[in-house]
C-alpha atoms as a PDB file:
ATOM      1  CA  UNK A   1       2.463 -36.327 -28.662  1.00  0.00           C
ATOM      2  CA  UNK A   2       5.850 -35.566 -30.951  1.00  0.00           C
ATOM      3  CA  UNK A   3       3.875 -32.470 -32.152  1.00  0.00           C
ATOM      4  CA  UNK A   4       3.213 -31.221 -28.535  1.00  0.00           C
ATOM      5  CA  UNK A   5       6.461 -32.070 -27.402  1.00  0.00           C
ATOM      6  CA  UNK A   6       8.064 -30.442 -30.624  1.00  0.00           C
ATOM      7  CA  UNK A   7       5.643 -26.872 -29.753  1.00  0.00           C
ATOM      8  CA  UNK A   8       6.709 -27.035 -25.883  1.00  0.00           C
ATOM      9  CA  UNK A   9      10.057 -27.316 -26.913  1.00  0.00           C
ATOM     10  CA  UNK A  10      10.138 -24.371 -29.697  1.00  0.00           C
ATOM     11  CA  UNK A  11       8.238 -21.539 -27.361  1.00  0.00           C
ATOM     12  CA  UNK A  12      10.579 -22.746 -24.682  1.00  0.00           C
ATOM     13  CA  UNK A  13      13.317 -21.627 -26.819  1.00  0.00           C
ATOM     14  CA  UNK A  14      11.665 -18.681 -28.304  1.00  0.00           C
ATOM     15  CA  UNK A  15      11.065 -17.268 -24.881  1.00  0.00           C
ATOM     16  CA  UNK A  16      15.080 -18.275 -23.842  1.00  0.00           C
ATOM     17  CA  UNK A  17      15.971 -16.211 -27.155  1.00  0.00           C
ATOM     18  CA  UNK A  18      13.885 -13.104 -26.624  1.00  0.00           C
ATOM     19  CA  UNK A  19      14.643 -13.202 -22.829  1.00  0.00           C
ATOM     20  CA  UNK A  20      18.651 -13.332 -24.072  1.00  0.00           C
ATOM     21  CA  UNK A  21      17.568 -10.385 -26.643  1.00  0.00           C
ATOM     22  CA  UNK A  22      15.872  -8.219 -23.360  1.00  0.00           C
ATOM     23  CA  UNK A  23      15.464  -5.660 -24.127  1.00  0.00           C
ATOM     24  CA  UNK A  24      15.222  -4.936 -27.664  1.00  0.00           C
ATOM     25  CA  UNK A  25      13.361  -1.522 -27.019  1.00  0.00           C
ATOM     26  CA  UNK A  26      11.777   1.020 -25.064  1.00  0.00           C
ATOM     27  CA  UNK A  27      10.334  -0.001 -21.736  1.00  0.00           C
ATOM     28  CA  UNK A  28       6.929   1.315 -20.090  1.00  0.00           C
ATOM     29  CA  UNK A  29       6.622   1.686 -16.475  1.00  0.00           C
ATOM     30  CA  UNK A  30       2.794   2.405 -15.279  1.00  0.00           C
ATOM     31  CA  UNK A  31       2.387   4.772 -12.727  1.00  0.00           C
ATOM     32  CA  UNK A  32      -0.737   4.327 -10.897  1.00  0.00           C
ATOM     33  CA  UNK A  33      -0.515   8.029  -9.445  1.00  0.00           C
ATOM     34  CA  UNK A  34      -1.286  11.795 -11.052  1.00  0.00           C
ATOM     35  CA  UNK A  35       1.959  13.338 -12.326  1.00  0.00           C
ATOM     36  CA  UNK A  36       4.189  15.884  -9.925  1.00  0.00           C
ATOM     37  CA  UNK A  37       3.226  13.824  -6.419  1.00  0.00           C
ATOM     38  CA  UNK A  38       6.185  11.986  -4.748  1.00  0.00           C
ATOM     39  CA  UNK A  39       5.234   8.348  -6.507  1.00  0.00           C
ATOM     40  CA  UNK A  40       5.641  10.175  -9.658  1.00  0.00           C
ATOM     41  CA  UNK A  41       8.937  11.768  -8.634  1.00  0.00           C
ATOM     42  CA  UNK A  42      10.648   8.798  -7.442  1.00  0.00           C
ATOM     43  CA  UNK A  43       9.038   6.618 -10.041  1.00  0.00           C
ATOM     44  CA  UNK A  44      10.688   8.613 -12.605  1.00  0.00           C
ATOM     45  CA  UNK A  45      14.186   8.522 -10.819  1.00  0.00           C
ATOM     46  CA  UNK A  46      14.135   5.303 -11.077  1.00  0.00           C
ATOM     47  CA  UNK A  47      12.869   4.993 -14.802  1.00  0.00           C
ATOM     48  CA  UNK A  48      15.972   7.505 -15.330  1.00  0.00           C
ATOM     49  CA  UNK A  49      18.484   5.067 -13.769  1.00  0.00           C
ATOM     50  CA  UNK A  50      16.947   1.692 -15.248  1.00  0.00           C
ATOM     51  CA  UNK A  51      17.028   3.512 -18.773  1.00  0.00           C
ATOM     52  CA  UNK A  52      21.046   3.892 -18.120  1.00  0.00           C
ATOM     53  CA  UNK A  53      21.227   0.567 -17.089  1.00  0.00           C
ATOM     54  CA  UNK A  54      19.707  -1.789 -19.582  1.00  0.00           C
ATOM     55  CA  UNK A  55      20.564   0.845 -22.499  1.00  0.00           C
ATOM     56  CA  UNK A  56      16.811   1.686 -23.563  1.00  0.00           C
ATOM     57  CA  UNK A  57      14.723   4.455 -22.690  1.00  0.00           C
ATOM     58  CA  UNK A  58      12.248   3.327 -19.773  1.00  0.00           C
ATOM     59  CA  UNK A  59       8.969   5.776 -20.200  1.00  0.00           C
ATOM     60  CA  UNK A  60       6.714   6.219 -17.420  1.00  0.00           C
ATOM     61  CA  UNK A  61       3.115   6.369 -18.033  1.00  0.00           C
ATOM     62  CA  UNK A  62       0.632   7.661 -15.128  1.00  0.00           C
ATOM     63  CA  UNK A  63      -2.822   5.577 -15.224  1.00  0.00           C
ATOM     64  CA  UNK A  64      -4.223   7.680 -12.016  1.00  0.00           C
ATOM     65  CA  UNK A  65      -7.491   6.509  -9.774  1.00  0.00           C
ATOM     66  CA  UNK A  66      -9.413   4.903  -7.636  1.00  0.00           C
ATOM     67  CA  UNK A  67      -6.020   5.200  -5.402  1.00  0.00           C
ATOM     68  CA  UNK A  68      -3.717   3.410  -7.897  1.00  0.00           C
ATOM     69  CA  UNK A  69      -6.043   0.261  -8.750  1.00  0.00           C
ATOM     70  CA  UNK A  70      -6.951   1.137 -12.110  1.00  0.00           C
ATOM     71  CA  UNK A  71      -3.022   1.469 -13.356  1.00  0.00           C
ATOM     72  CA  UNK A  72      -2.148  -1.329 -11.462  1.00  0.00           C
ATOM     73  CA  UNK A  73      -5.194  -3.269 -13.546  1.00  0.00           C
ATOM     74  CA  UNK A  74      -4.031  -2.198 -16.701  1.00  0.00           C
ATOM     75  CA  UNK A  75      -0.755  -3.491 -15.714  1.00  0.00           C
ATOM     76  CA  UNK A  76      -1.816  -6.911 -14.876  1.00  0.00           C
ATOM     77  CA  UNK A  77      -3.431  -6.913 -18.471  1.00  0.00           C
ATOM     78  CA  UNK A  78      -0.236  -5.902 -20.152  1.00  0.00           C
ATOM     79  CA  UNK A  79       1.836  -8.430 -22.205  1.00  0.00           C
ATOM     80  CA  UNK A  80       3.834 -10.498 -19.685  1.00  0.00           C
ATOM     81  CA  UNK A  81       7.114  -9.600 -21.730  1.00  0.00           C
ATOM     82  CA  UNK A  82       9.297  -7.657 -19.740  1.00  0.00           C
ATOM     83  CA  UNK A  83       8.282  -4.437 -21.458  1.00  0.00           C
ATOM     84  CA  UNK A  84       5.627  -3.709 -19.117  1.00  0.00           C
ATOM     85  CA  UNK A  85       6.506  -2.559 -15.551  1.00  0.00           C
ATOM     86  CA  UNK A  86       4.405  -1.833 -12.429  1.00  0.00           C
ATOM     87  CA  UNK A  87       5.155   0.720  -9.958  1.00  0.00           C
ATOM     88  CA  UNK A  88       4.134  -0.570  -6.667  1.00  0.00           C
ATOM     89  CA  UNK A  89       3.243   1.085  -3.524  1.00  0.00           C
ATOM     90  CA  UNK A  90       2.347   0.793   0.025  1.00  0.00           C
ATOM     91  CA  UNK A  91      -1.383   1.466  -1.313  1.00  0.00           C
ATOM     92  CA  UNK A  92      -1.451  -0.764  -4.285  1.00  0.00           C
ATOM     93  CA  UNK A  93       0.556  -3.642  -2.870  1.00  0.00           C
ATOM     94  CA  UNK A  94      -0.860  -3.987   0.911  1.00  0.00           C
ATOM     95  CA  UNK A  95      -3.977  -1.265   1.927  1.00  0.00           C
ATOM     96  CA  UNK A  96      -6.004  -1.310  -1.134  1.00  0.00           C
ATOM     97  CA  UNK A  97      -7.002  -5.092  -0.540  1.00  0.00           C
ATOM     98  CA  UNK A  98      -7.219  -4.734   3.226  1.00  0.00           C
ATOM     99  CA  UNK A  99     -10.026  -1.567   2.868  1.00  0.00           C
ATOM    100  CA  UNK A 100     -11.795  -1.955  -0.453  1.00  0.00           C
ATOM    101  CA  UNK A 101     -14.620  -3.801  -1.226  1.00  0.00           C
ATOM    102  CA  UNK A 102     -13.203  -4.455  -4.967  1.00  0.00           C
ATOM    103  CA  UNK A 103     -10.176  -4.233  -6.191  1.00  0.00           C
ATOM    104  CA  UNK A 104      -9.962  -4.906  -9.896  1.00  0.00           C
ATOM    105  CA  UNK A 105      -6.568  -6.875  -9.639  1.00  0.00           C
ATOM    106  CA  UNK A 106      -4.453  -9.816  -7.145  1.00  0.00           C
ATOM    107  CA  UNK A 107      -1.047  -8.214  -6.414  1.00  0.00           C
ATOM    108  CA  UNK A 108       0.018 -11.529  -5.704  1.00  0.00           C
ATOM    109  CA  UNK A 109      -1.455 -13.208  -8.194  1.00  0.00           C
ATOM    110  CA  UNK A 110      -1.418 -11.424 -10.836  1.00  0.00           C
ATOM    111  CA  UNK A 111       2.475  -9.656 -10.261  1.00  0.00           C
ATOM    112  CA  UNK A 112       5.798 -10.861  -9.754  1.00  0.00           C
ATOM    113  CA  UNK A 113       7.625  -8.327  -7.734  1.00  0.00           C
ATOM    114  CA  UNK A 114      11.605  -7.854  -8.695  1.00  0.00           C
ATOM    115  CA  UNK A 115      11.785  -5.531  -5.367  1.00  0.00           C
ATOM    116  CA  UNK A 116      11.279  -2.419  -3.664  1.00  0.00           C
ATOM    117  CA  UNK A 117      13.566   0.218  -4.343  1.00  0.00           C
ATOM    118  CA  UNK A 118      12.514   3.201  -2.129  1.00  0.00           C
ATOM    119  CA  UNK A 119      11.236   3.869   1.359  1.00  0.00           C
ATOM    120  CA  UNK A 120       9.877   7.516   2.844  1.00  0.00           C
ATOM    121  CA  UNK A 121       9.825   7.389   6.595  1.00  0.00           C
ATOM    122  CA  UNK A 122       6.715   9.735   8.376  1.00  0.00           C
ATOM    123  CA  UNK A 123       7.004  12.577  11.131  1.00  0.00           C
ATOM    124  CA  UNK A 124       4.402  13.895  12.702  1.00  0.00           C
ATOM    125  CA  UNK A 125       4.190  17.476  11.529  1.00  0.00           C
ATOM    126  CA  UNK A 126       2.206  20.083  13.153  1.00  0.00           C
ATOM    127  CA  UNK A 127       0.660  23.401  12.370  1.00  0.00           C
ATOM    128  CA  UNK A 128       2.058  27.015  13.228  1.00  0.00           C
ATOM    129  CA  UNK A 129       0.981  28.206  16.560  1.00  0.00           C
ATOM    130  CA  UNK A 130      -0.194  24.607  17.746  1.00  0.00           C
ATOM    131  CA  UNK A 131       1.762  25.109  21.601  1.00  0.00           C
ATOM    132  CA  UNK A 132       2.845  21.215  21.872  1.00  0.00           C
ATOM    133  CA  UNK A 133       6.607  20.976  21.827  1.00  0.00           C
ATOM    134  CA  UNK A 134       6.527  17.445  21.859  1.00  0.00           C
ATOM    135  CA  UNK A 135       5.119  14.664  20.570  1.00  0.00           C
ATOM    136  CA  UNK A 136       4.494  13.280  24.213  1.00  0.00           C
ATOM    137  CA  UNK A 137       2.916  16.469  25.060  1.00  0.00           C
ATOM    138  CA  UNK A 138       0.442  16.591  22.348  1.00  0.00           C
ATOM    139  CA  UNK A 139      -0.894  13.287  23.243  1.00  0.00           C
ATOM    140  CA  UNK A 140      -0.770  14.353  26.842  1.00  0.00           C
ATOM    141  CA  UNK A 141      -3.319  17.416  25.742  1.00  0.00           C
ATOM    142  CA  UNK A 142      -5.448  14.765  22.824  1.00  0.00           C
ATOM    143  CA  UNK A 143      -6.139  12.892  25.987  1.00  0.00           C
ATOM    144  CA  UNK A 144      -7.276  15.552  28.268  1.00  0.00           C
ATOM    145  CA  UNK A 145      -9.281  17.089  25.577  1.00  0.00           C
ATOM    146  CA  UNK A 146     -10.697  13.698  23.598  1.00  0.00           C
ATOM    147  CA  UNK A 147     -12.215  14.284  19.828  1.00  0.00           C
ATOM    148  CA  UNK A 148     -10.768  18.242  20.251  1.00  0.00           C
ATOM    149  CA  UNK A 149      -7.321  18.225  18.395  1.00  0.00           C
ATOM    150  CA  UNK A 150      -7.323  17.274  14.138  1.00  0.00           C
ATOM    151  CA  UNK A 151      -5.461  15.007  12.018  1.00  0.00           C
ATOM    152  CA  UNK A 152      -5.527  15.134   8.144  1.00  0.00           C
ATOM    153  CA  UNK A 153      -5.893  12.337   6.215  1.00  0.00           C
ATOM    154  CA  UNK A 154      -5.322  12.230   2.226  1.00  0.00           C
ATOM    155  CA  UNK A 155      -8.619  10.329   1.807  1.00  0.00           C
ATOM    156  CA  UNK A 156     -10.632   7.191   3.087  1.00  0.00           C
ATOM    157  CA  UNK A 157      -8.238   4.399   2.601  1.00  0.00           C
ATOM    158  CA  UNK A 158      -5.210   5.977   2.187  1.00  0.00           C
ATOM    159  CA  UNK A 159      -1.555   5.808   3.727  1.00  0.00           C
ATOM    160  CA  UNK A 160      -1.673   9.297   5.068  1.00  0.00           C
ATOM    161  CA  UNK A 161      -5.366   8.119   6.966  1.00  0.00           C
ATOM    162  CA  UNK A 162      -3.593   4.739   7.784  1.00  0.00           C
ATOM    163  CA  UNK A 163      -0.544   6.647   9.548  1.00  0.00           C
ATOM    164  CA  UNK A 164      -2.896   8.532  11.355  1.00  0.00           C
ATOM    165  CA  UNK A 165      -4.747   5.791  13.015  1.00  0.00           C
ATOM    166  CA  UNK A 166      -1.896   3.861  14.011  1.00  0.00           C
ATOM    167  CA  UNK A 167      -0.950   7.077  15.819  1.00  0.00           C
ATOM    168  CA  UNK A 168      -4.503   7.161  17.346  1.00  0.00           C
ATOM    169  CA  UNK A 169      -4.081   3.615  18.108  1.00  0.00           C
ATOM    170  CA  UNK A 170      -0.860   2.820  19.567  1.00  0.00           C
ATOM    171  CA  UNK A 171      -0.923   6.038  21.496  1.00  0.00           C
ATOM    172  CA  UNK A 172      -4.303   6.263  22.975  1.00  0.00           C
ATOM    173  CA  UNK A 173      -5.198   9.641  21.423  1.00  0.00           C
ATOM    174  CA  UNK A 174      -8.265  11.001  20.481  1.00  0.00           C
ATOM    175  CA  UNK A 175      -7.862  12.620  17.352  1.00  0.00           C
ATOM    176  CA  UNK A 176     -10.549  13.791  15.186  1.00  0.00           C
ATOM    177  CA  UNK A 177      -9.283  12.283  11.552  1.00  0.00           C
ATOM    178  CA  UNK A 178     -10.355  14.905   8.759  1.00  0.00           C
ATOM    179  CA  UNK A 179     -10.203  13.610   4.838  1.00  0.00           C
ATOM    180  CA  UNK A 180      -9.225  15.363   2.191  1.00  0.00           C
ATOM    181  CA  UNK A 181      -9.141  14.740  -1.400  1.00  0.00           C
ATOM    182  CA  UNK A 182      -5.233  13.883  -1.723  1.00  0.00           C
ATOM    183  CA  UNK A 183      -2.184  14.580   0.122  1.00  0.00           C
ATOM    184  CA  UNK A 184      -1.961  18.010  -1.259  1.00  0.00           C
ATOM    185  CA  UNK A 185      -5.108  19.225  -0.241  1.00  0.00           C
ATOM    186  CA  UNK A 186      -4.393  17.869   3.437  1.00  0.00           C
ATOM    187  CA  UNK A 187      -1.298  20.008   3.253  1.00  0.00           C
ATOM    188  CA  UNK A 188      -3.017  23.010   2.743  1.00  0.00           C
ATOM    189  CA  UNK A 189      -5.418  22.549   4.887  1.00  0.00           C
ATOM    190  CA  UNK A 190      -2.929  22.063   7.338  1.00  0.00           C
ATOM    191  CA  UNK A 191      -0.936  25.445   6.233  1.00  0.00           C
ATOM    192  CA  UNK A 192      -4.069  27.446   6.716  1.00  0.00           C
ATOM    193  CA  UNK A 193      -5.161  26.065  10.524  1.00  0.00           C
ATOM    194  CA  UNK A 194      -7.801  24.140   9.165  1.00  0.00           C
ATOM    195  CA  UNK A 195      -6.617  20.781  11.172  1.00  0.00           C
ATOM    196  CA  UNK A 196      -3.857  20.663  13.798  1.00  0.00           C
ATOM    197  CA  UNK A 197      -1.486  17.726  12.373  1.00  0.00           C
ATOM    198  CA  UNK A 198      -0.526  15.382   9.731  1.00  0.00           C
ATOM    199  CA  UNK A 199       1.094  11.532   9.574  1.00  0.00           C
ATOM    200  CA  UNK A 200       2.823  12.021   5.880  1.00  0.00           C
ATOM    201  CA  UNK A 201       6.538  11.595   4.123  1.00  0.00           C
ATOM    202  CA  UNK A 202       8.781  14.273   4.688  1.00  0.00           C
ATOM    203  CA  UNK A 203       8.990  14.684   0.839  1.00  0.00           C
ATOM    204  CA  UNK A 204       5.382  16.545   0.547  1.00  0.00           C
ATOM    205  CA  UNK A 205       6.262  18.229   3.656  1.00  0.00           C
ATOM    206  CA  UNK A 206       9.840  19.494   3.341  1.00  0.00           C
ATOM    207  CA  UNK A 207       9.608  22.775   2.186  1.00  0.00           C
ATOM    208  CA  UNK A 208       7.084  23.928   5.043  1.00  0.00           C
ATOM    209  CA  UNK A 209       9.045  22.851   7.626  1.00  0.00           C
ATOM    210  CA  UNK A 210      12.113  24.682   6.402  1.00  0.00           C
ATOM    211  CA  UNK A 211       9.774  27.967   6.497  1.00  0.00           C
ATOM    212  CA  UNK A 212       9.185  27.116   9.717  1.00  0.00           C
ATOM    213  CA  UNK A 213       5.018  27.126   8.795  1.00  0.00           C
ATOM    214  CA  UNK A 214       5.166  23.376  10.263  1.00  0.00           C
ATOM    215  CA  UNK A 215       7.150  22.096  12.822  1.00  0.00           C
ATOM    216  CA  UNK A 216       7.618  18.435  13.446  1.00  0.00           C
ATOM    217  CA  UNK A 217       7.607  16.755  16.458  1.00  0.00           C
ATOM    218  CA  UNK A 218       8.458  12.898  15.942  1.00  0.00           C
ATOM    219  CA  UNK A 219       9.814  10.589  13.470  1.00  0.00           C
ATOM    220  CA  UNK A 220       7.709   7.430  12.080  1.00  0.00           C
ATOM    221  CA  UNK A 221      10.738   5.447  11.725  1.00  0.00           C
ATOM    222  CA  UNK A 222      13.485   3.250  13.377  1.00  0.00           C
ATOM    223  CA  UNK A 223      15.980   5.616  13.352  1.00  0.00           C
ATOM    224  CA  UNK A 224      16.176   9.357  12.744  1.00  0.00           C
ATOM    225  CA  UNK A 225      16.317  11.495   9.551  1.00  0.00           C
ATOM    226  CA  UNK A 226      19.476  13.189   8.585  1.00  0.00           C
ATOM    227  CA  UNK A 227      16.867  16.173   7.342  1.00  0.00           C
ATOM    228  CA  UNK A 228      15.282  16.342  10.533  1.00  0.00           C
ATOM    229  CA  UNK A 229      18.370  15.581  13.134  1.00  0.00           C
ATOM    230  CA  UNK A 230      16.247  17.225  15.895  1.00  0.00           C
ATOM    231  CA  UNK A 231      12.979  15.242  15.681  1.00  0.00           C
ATOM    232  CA  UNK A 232      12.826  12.012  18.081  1.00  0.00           C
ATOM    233  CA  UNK A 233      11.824   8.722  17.020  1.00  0.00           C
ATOM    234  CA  UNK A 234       8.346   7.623  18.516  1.00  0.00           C
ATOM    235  CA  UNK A 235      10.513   4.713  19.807  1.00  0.00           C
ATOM    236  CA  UNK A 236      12.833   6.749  21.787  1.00  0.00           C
ATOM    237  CA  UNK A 237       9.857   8.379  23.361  1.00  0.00           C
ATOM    238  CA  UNK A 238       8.376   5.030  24.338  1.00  0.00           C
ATOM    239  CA  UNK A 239       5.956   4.207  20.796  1.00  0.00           C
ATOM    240  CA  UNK A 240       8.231   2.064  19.075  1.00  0.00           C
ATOM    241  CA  UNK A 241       5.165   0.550  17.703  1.00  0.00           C
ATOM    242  CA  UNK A 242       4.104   3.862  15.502  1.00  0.00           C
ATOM    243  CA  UNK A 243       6.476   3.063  12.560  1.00  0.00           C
ATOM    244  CA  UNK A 244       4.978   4.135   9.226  1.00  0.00           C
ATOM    245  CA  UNK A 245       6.337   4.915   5.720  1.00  0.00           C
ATOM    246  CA  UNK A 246       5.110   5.190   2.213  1.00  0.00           C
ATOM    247  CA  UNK A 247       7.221   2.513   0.564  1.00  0.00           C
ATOM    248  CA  UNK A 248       7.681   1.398  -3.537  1.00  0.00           C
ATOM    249  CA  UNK A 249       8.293  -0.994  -5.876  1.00  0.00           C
ATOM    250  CA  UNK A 250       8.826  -2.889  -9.251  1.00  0.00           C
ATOM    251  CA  UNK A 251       6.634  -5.865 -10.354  1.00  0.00           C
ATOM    252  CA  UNK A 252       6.014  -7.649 -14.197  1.00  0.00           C
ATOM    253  CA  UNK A 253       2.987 -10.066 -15.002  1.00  0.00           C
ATOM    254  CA  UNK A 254       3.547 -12.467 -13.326  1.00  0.00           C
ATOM    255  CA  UNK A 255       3.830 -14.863 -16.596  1.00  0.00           C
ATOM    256  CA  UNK A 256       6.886 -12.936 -17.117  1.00  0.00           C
ATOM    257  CA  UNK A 257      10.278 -15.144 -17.845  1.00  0.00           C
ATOM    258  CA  UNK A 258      12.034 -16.041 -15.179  1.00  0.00           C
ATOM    259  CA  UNK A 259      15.477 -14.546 -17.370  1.00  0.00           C
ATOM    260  CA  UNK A 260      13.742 -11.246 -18.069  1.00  0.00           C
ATOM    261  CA  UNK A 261      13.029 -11.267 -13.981  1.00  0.00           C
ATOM    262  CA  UNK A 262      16.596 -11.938 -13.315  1.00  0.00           C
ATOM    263  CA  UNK A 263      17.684  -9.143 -15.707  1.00  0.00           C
ATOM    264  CA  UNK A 264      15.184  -6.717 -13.895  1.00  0.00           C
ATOM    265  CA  UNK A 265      16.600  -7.769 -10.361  1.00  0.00           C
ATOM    266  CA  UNK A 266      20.160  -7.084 -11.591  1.00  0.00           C
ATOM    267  CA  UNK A 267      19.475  -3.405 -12.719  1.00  0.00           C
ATOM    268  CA  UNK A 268      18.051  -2.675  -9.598  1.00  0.00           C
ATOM    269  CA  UNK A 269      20.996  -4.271  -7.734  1.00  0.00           C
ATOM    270  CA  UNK A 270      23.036  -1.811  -9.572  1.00  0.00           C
ATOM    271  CA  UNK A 271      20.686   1.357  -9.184  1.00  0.00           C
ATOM    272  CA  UNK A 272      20.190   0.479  -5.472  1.00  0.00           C
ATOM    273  CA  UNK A 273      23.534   1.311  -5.043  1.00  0.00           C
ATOM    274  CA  UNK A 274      24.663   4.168  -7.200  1.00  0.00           C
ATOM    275  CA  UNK A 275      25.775   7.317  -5.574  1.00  0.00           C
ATOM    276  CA  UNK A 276      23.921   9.274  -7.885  1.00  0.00           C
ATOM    277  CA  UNK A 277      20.469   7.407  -7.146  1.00  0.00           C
ATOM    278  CA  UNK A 278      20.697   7.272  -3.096  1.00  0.00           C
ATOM    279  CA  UNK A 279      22.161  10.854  -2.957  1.00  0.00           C
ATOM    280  CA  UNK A 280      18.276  11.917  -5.177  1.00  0.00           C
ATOM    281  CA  UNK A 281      16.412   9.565  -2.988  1.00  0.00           C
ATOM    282  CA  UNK A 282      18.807  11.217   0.567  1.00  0.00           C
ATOM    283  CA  UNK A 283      17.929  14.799  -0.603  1.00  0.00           C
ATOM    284  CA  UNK A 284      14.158  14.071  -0.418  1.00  0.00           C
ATOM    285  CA  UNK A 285      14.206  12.115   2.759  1.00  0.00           C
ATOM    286  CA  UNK A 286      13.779   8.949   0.770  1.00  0.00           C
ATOM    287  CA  UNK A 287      16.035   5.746   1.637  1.00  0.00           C
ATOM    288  CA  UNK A 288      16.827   3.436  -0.761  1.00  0.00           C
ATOM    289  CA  UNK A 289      15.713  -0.827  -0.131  1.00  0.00           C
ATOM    290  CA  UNK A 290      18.283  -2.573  -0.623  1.00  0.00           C
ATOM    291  CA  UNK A 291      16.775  -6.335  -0.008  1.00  0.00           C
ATOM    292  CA  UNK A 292      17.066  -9.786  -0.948  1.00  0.00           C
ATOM    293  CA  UNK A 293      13.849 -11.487  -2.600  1.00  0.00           C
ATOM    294  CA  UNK A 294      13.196 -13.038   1.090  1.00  0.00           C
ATOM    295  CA  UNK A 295      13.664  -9.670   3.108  1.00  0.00           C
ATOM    296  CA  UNK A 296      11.445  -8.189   1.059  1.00  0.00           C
ATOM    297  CA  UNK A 297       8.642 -10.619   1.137  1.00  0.00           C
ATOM    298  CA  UNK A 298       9.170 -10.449   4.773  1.00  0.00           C
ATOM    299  CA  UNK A 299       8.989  -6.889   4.957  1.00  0.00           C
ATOM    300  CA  UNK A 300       5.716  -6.805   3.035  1.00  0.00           C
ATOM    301  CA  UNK A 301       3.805  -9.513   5.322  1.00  0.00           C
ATOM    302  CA  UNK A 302       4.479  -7.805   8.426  1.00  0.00           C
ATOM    303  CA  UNK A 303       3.025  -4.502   6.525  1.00  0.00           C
ATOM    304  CA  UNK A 304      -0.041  -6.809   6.008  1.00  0.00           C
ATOM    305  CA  UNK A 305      -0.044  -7.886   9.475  1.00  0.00           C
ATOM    306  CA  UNK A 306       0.014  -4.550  10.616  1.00  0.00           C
ATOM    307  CA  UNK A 307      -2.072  -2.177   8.494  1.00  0.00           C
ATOM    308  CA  UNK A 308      -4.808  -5.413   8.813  1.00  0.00           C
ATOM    309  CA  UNK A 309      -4.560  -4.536  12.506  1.00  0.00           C
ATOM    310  CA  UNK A 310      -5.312  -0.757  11.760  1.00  0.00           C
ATOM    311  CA  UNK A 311      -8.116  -1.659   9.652  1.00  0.00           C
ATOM    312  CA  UNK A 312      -9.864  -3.497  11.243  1.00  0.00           C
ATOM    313  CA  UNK A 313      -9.876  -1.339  14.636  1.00  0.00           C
ATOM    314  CA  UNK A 314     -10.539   1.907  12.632  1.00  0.00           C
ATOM    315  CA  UNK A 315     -12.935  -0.293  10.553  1.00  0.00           C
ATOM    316  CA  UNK A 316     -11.583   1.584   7.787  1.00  0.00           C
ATOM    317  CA  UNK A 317     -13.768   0.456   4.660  1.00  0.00           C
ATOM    318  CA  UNK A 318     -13.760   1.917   0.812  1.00  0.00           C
ATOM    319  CA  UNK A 319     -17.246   1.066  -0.997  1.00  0.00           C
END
């Protein structure tokens, strides 16, 4: 019993000294998603500022597929020191477990998450020529013409197809959802008249709608976008239920210290706020989330509740 007692007592303290010590060296952060796409750019902000923060360079590593599961699984396998991070998102975190059949890891079991750092509100963007001025009158013509009008979706499963059937769903439209392999593709698609609309972050849509090759119509969010002062809010034109974002954060193994958490959470405190960090995030149409533990947990069940509702009634299932 002395023996035990004495080994409890000295990997308690070794873990109190290397937590004290953290971090002694370069930190990874996986990236479940390919390189250039908006997780990637906003993961690596953050990487940037975290690096300035703790003093030691923070290197981001994308682990792409099977919509972020197998970087998140590698993550969950990783060393539960503090020198492994996740980057979370709406996908990884909330839709993956609502739609697929497998998913190789537990968010919630298997992660603790320090918090979510970033949010990127959706608009409804439509194509060139399309003649709805309005959001209310393109679901006026979706629901005289039912099945004739196209939405793109980034892929079975996705945010971008999840956006798009809470549209179809809280406004009674009947869209015709079209997938495409990725955000990028769905883009295009919707550039060249292939499909008449998307549901997606103004950060992969930006640039079009400053060319004037899409125009958007309504905002996904609570409030509207200093990028897009002219677009409504679905709320103001009576949908205040079609709220939808692509959202991110930071978890460790959930074996993790508790003092290496803590040291996590107070970087972020610090990055949340700095000028330099919120103006990056600002000029991409990206808001910073600036919550305590419980706000965030709270934010995250009701985007359980909700995409479980969307789910389920656009029995939305990945084999």
């Amino acid at each position: 019993m002395k023996h035990a007692l004495c080994l409890s007592l000295l990997v308690t303290a070794c873990a109190a000294f290397a937590a004290e010590d953290y971090p002694a060296k370069p930190i990874q952060m996986i990236v479940p998603f390919p390189a250039g796409g908006p997780a990637d750019i906003v993961g690596r902000l953050y990487a940037q500022h975290l690096s300035a923060v703790v003093g030691q360079p923070v290197v981001t590593l994308n682990r792409d597929g099977a919509s972020g599961s197998i970087g998140t699984a590698a993550a969950a396998r990783a060393a539960p020191d503090g020198y492994t991070l996740v980057f979370g998102t709406t996908s990884t975190m909330v839709v993956n477990p609502l739609v697929m059949k497998q998913v190789p890891y537990d968010f919630w079991r298997d992660f603790a998450l320090i918090g979510l750092i970033a949010n990127a509100p959706h608009i409804l963007a439509v194509r060139e020529g399309l003649p709805a001025t309005s959001a209310t009158e393109l679901v006026a013509m979706a629901k005289a013409s039912p099945g004739k009008y196209t939405i793109a979706s980034a892929g079975t499963g996705t945010i971008v197809q999840m956006a798009a059937e809470l549209l179809k769903l809280e406004t009674g439209a009947d869209l015709l959802v079209v997938p495409f392999k990725g955000g990028q593709p769905a883009t295009l698609a919707l550039l060249s008249g292939d499909v008449d609309m998307i549901v997606n972050d103004l950060t992969a849509l930006k640039s079009h709608l400053a060319g004037g090759k899409l125009r958007a119509l309504a905002v996904a969010h609570t409030s509207r976008l200093k990028l897009l002062p002219d677009a409504p809010t679905f709320g103001e034109l009576g949908l205040p239920g079609v709220v939808s974002s692509t959202w991110w954060g930071i978890g460790v193994p959930v074996k993790t210290a508790d003092a290496v958490q803590a040291r996590l959470r107070a970087a972020m405190a610090k990055i949340l706020i700095d000028p330099d960090y919120v103006a990056r995030l600002s000029s991409m149409a990206v808001e910073p989330m600036n919550m305590t533990p419980e706000q965030a947990n709270a934010f995250v069940a009701g985007e359980v509740r909700k995409w479980n509702t969307v789910a389920a009634a656009a029995k939305i299932h990945v084999d």
